[in-house]
Each structure stands twice: as C-alpha cells, then as structure tokens.
Protein backbone atom coordinates (compact mmCIF):
# COMPACT_ATOMS: atom_id res chain seq x y z
CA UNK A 1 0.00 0.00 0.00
CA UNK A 2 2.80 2.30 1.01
CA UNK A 3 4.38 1.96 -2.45
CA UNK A 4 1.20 3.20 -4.07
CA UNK A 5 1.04 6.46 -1.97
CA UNK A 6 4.87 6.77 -2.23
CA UNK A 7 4.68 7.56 -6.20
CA UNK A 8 1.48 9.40 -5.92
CA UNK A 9 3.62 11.90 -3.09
CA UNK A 10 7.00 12.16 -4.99
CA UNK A 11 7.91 15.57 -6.52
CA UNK A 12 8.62 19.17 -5.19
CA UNK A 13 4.34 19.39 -4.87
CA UNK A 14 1.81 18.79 -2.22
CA UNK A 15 -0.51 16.65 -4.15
CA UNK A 16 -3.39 17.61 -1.88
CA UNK A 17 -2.05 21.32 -1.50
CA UNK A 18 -0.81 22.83 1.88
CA UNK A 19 -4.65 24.71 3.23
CA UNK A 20 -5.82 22.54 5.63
CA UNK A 21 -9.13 20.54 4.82
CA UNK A 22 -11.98 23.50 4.84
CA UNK A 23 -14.60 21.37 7.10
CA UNK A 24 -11.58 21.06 9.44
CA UNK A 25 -11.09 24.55 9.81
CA UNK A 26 -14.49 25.40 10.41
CA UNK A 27 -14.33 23.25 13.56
CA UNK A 28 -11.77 26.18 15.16
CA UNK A 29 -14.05 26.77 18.03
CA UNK A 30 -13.49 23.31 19.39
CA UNK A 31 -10.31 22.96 19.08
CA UNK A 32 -8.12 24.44 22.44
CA UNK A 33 -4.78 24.93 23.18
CA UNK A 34 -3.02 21.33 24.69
CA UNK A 35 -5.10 19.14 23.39
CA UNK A 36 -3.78 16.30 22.58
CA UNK A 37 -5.01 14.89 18.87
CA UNK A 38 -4.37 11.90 16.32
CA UNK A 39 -4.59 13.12 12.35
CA UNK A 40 -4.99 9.63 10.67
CA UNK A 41 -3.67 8.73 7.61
CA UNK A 42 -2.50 12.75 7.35
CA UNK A 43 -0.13 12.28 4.37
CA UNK A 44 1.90 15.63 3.09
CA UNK A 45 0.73 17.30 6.21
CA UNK A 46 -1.38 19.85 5.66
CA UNK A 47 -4.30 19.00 8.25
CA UNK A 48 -1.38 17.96 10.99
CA UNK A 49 -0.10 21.14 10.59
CA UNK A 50 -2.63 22.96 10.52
CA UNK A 51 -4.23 21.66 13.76
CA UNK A 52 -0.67 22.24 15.52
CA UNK A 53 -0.79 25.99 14.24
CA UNK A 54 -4.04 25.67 16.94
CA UNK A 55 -1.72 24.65 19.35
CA UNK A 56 -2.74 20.94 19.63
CA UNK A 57 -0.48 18.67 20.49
CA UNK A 58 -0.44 16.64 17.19
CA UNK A 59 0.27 12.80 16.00
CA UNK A 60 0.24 12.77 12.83
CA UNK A 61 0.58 9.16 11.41
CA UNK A 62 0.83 7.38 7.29
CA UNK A 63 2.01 4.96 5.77
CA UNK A 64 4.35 6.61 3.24
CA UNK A 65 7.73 8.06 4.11
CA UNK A 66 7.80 9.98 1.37
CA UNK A 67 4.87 11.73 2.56
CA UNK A 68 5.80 12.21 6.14
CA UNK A 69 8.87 13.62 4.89
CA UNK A 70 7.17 16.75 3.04
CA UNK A 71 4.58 16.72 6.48
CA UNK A 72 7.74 17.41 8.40
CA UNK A 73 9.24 19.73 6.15
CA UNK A 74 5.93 21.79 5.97
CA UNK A 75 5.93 21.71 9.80
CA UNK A 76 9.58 23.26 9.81
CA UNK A 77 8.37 26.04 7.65
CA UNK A 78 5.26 26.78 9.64
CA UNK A 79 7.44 26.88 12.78
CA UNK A 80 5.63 24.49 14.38
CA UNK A 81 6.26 21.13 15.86
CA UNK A 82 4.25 17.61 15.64
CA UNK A 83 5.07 13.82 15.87
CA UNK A 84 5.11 12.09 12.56
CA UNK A 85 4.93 8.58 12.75
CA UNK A 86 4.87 6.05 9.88
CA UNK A 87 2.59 3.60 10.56
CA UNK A 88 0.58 0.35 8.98
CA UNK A 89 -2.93 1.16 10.28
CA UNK A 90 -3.98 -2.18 10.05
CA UNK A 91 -1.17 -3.06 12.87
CA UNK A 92 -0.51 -0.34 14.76
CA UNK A 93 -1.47 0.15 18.27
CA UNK A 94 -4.19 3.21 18.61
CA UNK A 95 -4.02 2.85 22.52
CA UNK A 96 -6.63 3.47 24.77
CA UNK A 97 -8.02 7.15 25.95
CA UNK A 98 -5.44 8.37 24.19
CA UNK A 99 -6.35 11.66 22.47
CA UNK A 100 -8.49 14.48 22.91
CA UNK A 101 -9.32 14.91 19.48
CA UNK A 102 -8.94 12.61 16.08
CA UNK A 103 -9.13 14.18 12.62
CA UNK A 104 -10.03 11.56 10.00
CA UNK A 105 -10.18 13.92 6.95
CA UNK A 106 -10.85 11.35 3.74
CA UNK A 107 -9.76 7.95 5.03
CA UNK A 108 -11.56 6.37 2.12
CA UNK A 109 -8.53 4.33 1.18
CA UNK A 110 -10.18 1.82 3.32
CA UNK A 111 -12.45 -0.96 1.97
CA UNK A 112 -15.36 -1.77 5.01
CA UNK A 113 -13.68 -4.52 6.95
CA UNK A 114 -11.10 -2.19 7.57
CA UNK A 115 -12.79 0.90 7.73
CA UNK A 116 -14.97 -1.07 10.74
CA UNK A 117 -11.95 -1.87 12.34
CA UNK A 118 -10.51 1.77 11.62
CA UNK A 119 -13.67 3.60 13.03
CA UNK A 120 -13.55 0.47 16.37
CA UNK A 121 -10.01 1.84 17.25
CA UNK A 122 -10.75 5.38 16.85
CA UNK A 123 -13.44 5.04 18.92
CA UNK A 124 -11.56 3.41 21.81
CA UNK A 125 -8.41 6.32 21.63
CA UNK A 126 -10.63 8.88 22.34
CA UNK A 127 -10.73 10.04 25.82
CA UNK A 128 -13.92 10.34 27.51
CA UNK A 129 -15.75 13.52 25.70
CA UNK A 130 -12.78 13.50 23.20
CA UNK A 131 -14.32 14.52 19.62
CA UNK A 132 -14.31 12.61 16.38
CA UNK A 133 -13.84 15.24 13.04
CA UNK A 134 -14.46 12.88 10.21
CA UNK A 135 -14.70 14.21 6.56
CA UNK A 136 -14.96 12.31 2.95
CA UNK A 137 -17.32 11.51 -0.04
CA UNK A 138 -20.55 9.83 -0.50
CA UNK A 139 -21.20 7.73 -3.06
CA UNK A 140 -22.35 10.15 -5.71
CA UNK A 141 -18.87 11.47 -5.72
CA UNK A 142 -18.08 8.63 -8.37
CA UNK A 143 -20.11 11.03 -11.17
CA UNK A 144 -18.14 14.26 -10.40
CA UNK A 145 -14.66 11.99 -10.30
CA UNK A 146 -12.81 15.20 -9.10
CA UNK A 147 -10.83 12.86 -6.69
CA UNK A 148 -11.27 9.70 -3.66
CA UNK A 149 -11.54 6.06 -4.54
CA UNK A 150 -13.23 4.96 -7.31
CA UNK A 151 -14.77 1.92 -5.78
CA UNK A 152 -18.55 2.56 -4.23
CA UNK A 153 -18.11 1.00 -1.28
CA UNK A 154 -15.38 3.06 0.00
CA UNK A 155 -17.52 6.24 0.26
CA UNK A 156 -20.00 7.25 3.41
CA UNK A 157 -23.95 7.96 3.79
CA UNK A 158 -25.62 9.76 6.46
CA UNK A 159 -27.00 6.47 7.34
CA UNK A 160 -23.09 4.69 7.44
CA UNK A 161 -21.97 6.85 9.37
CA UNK A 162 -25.25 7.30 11.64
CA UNK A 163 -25.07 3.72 12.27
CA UNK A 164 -21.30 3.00 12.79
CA UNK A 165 -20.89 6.24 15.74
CA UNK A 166 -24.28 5.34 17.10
CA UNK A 167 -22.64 4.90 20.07
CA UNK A 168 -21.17 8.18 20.24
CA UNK A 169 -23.33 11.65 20.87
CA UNK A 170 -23.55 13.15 17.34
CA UNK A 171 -23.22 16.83 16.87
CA UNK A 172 -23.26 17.59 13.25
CA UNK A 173 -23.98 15.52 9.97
CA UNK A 174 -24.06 16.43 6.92
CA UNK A 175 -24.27 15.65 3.05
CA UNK A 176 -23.53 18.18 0.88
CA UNK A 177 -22.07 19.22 -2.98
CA UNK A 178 -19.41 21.95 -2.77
CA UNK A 179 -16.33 23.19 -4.93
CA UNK A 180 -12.98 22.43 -3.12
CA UNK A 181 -9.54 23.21 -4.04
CA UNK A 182 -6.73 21.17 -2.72
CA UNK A 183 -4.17 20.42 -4.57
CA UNK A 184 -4.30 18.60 -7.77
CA UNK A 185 -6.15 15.31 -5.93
CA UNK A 186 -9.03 17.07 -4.87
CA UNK A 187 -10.10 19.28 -6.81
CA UNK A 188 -13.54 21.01 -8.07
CA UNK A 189 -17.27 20.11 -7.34
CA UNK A 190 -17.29 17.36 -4.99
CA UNK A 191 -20.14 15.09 -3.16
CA UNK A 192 -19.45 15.43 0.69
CA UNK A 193 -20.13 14.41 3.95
CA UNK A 194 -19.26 15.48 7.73
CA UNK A 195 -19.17 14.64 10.72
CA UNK A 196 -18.52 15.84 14.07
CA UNK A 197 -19.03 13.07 17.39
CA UNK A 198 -18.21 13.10 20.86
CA UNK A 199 -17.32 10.05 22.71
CA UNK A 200 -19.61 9.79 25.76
CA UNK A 201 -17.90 10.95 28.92
C-alpha cells in the first residue's frame, strides 16, 4: 500500500495542497490549546499542521515516508512542531483514551472490513468527551470523479456513518455538494459528507 502512496507523493508538490481541509477549519471553536489529537492517515501534512498551528499537540501518522517527509518539512516552515509517525494502520497500536481529538479527513482508502476496524479503534483512543472530526465523499462522488476512490463502497452515507458512531453523541452531519480546491487530488465540485461526534464521557 505504502508503495502506491509513495509515487502518488513524490515531486517538489503537495498533491493535496498545503490549506488545511476546509470542514476542518471550520471546527476552530473546538479545538483548544493542549489538546492532545491523532490526524490519521495525514499524508503531506497539511491538516497535521494545521491543527498544531491551533496549538494541539499533534500525532500525525501514514504509511508513506515519502509523505511524512514533506509533512515534516511543511511543519519546519510553519514553525511548528508535531510527531510524525509512519505507521501500517492495520497493525498499529491506537491505545486506549489516548487523544483528545482525532481528525479523520478522507480515510476512504479503506475498503469496510477495515474501515470497521478503523472507526472500532478510533473510537476506543478517544478520551472520555474527546471529539471525532471525520470528513470524505458519499457515493455520488463517483459522477463528479474530481478525486477519492473509485470503488462505491469506499464512500459514506448519512445512514453509514449514523449507524457506525451510534454509540457516540452526534453533533453535526451532513451531506452536501461543494467546490474544493486542494491540490491537484481534490479538486472542483465534490459530493461530501461530515461529521462531528463526541465520545460519551
């Protein structure tokens, strides 16, 4: 899998740009100072970064090097410092009550056995009252193909998503179409969905 993401992350550009995610940043109010937070499968950087300009302290983990390696570089230039931690989701240890906050911005990659177990271990490294920011596509995506995976059963519905975290005090959910710029991967009108939980305390 690495390999895959390694080639799609080579060159001198951020293939998902440097902005943080937009849903992401319209979550500011929640985010405080200390926090402790996990940005999952965070790639180039950009979100990791971003939530570390907040002045969260960030753990930002992928499975490509080559990646990480621009995600610490962008850190350097933003003055700011995270943990960057290569990782093989499907082995690594979440932990337990770990983190304050976990930013799952387009984790599609995963295919639903794993995105089950995914979403079981983010559950459990939340702390008590610890917050879940989870952003990707639904399934009409696949007609505007202006980036994610191609294969249906990837993407998220209300009702996925409803179902999965119904265990967890929902605060927002939502499907909607909007134009977003980031980078060359995702980029112009787009099918979306977000989501904002809070792990009971």
């Amino acid at each position: 899998m690495a390999g895959v993401w390694d080639e799609r992350y080579a060159g001198e550009e951020y293939h998902f740009g440097t902005e943080p995610n937009a849903f992401l940043v319209t979550q500011r109010s929640l985010l405080k100072p200390g926090m402790s937070c996990l940005a999952v499968a965070d790639g180039e950087g950009r979100n990791g970064v971003w939530l570390a300009q907040q002045g969260l302290d960030v753990l930002a983990v992928d499975s490509s090097s080559v990646a990480l390696e621009k995600a610490r570089k962008l850190a350097q230039q933003r003055g700011v410092t995270a943990k960057f931690e290569q990782v093989d989701l499907t082995q690594w240890n979440w932990g337990e009550e770990r983190f304050d906050v976990v930013a799952a911005i387009f984790i599609q990659f995963a295919a639903p056995d794993l995105r089950e177990q995914m979403f079981a271990h983010i559950k459990r490294c939340l702390k008590p009252g610890g917050l879940l920011l989870l952003h990707g596509y639904t399934p009409r995506q696949l007609e505007y193909k202006t980036g994610g995976p191609s294969q249906a059963e990837n993407l998220y519905t209300e009702a996925l998503l409803r179902k999965a975290f119904s265990d967890m005090e929902i605060l927002h959910l939502r499907e909607h179409d909007d134009v977003i710029r980031e980078g060359t991967g995702h980029s112009g009108m787009s099918a979306l969905i977000d989501m904002v939980a809070r792990k009971p305390r």
